[in-house]
C-alpha atoms as a PDB file:
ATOM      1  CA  UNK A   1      83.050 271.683  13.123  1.00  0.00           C
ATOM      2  CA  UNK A   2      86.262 269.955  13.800  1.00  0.00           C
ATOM      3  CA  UNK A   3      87.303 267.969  17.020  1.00  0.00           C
ATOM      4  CA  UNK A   4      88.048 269.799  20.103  1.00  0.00           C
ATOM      5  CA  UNK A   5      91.895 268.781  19.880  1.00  0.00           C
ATOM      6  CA  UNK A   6      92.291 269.741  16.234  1.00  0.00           C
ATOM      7  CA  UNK A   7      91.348 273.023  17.086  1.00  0.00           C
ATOM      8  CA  UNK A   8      93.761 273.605  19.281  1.00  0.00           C
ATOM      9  CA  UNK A   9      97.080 274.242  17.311  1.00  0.00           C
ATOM     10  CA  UNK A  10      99.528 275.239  19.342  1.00  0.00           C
ATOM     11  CA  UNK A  11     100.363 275.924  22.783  1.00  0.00           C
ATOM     12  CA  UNK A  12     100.411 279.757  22.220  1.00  0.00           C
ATOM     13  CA  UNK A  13      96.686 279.442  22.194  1.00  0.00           C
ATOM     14  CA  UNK A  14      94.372 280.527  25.285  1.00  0.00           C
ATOM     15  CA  UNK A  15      92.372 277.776  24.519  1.00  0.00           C
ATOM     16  CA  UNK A  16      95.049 274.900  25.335  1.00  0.00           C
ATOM     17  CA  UNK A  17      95.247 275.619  28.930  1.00  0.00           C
ATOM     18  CA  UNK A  18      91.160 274.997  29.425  1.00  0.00           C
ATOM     19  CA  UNK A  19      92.084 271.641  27.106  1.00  0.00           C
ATOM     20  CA  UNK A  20      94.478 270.505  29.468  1.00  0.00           C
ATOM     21  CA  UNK A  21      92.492 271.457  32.337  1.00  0.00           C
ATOM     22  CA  UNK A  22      89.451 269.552  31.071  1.00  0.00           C
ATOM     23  CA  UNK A  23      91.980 266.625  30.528  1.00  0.00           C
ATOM     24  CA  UNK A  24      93.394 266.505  33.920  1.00  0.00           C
ATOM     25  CA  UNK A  25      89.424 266.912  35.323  1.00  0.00           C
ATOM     26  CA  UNK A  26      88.624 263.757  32.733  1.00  0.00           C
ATOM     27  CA  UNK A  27      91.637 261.551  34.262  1.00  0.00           C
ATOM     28  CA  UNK A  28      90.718 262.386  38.183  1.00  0.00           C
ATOM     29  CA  UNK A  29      87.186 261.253  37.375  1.00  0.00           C
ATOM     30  CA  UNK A  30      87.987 258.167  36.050  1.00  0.00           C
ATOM     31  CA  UNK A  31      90.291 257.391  38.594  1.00  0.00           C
ATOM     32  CA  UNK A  32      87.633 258.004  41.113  1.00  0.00           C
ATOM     33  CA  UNK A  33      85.052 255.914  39.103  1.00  0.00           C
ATOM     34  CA  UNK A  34      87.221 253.415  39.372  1.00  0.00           C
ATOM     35  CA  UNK A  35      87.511 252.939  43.228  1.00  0.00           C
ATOM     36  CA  UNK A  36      83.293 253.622  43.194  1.00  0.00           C
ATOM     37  CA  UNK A  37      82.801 251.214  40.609  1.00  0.00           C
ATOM     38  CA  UNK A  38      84.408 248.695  42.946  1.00  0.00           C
ATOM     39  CA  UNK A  39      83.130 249.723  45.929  1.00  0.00           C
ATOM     40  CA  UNK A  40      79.759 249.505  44.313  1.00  0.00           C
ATOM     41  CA  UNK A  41      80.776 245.922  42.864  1.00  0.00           C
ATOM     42  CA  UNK A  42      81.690 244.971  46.497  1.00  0.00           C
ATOM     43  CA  UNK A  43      78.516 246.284  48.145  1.00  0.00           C
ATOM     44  CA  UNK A  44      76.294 244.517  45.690  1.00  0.00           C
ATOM     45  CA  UNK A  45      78.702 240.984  45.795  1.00  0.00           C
ATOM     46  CA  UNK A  46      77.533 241.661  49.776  1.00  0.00           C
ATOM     47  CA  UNK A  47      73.989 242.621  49.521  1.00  0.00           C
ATOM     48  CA  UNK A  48      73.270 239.334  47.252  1.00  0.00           C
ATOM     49  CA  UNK A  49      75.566 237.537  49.650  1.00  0.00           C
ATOM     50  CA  UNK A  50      73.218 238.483  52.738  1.00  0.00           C
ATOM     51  CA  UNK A  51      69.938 237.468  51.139  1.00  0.00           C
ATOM     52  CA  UNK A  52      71.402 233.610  52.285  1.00  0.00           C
ATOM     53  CA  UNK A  53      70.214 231.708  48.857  1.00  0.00           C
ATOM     54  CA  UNK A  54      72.765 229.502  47.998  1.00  0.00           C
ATOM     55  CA  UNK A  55      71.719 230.264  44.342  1.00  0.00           C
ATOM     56  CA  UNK A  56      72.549 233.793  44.704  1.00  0.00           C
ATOM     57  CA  UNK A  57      76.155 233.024  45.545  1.00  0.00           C
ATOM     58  CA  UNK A  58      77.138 232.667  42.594  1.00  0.00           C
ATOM     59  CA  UNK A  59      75.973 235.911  41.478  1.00  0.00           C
ATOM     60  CA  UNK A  60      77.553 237.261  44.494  1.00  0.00           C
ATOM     61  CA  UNK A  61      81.133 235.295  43.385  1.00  0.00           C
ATOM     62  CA  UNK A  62      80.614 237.187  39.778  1.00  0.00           C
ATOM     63  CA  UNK A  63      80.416 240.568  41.337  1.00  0.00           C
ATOM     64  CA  UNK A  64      83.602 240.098  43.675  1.00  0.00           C
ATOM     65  CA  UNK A  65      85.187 238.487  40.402  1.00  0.00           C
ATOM     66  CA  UNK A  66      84.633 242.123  38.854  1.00  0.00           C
ATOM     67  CA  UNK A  67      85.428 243.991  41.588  1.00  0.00           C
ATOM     68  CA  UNK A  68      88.991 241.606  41.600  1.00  0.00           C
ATOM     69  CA  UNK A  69      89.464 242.566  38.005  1.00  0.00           C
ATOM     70  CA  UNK A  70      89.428 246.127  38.841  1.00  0.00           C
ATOM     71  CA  UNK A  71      91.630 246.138  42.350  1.00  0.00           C
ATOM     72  CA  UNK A  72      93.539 243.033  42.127  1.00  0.00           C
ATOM     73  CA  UNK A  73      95.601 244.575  44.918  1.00  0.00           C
ATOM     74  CA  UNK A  74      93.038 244.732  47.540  1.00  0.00           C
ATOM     75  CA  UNK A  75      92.011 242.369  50.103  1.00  0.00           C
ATOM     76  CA  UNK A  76      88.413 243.136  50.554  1.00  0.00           C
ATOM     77  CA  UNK A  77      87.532 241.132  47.333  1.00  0.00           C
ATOM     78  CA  UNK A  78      89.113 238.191  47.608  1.00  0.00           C
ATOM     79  CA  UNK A  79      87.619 238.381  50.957  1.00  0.00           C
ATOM     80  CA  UNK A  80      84.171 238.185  49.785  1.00  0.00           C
ATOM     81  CA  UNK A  81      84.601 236.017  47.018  1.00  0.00           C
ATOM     82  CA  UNK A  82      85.883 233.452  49.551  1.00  0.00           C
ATOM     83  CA  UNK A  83      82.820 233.828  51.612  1.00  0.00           C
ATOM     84  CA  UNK A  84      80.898 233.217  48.610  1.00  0.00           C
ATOM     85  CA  UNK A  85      82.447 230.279  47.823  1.00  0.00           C
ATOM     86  CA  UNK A  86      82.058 228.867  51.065  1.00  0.00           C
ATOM     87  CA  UNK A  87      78.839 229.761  50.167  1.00  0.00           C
ATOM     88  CA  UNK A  88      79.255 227.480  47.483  1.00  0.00           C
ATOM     89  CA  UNK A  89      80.456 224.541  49.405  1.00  0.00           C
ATOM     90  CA  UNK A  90      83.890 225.300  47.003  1.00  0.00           C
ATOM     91  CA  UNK A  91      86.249 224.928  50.034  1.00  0.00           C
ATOM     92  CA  UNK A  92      89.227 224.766  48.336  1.00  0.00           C
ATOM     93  CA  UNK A  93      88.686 227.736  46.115  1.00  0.00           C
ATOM     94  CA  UNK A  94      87.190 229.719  49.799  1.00  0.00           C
ATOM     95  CA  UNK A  95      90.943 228.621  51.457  1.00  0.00           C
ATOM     96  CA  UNK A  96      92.985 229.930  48.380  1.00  0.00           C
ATOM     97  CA  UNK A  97      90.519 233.408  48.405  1.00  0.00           C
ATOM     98  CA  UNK A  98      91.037 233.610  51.874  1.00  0.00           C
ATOM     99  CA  UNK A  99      94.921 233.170  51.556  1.00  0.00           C
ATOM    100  CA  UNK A 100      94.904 235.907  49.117  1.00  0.00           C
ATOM    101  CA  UNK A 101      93.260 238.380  51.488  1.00  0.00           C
ATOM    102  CA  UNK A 102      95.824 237.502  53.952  1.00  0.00           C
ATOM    103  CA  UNK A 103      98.698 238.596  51.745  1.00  0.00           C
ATOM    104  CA  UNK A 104      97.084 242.243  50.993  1.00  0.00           C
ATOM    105  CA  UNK A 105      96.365 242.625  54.296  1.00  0.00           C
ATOM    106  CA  UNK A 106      97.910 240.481  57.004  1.00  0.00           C
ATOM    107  CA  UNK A 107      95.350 242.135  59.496  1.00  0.00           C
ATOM    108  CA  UNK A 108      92.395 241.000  58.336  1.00  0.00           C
ATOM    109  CA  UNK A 109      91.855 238.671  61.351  1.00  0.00           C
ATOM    110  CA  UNK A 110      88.741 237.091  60.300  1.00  0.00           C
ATOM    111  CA  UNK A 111      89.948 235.726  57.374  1.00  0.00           C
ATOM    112  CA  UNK A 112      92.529 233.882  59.536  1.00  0.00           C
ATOM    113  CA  UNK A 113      89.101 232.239  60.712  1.00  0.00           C
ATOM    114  CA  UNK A 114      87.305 231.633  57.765  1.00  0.00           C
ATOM    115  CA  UNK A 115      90.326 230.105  56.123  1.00  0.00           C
ATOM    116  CA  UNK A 116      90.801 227.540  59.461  1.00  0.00           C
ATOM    117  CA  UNK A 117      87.223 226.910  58.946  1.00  0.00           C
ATOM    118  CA  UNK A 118      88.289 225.819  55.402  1.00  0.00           C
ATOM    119  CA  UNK A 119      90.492 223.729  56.513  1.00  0.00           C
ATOM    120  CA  UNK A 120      89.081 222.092  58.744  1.00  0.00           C
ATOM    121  CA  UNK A 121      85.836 221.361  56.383  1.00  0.00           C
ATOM    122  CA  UNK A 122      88.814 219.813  53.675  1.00  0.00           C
ATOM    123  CA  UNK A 123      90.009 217.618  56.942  1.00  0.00           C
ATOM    124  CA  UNK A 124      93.537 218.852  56.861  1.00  0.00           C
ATOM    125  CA  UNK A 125      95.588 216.332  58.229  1.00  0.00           C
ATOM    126  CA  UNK A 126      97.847 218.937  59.089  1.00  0.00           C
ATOM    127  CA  UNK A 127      96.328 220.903  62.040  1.00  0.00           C
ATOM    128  CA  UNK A 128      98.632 222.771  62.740  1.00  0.00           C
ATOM    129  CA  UNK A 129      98.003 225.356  60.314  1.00  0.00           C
ATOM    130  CA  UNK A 130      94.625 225.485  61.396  1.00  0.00           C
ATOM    131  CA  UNK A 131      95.724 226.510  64.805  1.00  0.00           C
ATOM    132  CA  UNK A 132      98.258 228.559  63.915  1.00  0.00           C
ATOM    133  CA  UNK A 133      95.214 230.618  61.664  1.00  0.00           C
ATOM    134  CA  UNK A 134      92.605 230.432  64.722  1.00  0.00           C
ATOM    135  CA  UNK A 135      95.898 232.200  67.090  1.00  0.00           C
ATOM    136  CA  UNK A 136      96.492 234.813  64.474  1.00  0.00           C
ATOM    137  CA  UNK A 137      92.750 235.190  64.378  1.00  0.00           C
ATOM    138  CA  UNK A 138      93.133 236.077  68.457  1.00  0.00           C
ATOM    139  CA  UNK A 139      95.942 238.130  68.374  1.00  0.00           C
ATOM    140  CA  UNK A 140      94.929 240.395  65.858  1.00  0.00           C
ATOM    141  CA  UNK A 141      91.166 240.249  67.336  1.00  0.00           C
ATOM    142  CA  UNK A 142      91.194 239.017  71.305  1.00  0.00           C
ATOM    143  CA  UNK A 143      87.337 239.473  71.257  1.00  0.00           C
ATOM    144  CA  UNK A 144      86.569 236.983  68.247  1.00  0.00           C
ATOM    145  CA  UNK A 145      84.872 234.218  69.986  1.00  0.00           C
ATOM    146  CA  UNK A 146      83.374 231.783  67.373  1.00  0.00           C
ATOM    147  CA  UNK A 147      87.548 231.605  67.000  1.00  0.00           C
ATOM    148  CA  UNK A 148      88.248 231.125  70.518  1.00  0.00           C
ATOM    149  CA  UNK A 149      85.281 228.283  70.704  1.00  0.00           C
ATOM    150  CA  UNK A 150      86.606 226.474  67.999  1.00  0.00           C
ATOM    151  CA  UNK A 151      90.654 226.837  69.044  1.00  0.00           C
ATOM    152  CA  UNK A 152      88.850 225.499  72.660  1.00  0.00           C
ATOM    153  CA  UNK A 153      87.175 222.578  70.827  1.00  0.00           C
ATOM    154  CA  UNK A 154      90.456 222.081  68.679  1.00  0.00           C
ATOM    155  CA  UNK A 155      92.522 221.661  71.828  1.00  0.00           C
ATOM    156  CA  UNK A 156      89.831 219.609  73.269  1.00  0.00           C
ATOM    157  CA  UNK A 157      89.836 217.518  70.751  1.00  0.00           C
ATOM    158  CA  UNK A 158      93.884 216.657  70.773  1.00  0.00           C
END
């Protein structure tokens, strides 16, 4: 028997319209298995996060490395991976994921936090970036208190 698109000649034949029907049903699954293969990649990265094993974080940094691969343009995972590799006591590489989120999605308050808390495990000379992140933190979310206890302590501390 030959292949289903040798047998298809020409477009004068009934058959071509189910191929390119079957094609356009092929290409809008993978598109969705795309977004649920990262999804799934995030909520695993997560679920090995939350078991709190510092060994597991790096499996956890792996998964959000995939899911990064797949939806480079999305905040969520570079997110993640940065709480993993706080996780990891990798500051540096947690304040650059962090960063990253931020430019997808400039609303993402808490990693305004997370990335002050970064910087203010590296000892920034520089604080004020770190205030400037804990205020954006506030503005976007007014209720976030572990960022309004450490701006507090910040200001205390000046």
């Amino acid at each position: 028997m030959k292949p289903f698109f040798v047998m298809t000649r020409s477009c004068g034949f009934p058959g071509v319209r189910t191929a390119v029907l079957v094609m356009v049903l092929i290409l809008a699954f993978c598109g969705c298995s795309k977004q649920t293969d990262y999804d799934s990649l995030i909520d695993q990265g997560r679920a090995v996060l939350d078991q709190e094993d510092p060994q597991t974080a790096k499996k956890a940094e792996d998964l959000f490395d995939r899911a990064i691969r797949q939806e480079p343009q999305k905040a969520v995972g570079y997110y993640w991976r940065g709480m993993a590799n706080g996780r990891l006591f990798k500051w540096a590489d947690a304040a650059s994921d962090f960063s990253l989120a931020i430019e997808r999605d400039p609303a993402l308050a808490d990693a305004y936090y997370r990335r002050a808390l970064c910087l203010t495990v590296l000892n920034q000379a520089d604080k004020t970036s770190i205030l400037r992140d804990l205020k954006k933190t506030l503005e976007l979310d007014p209720e976030h208190t572990l960022a309004r206890r450490q701006l507090a302590l910040m200001q205390r501390a000046r």
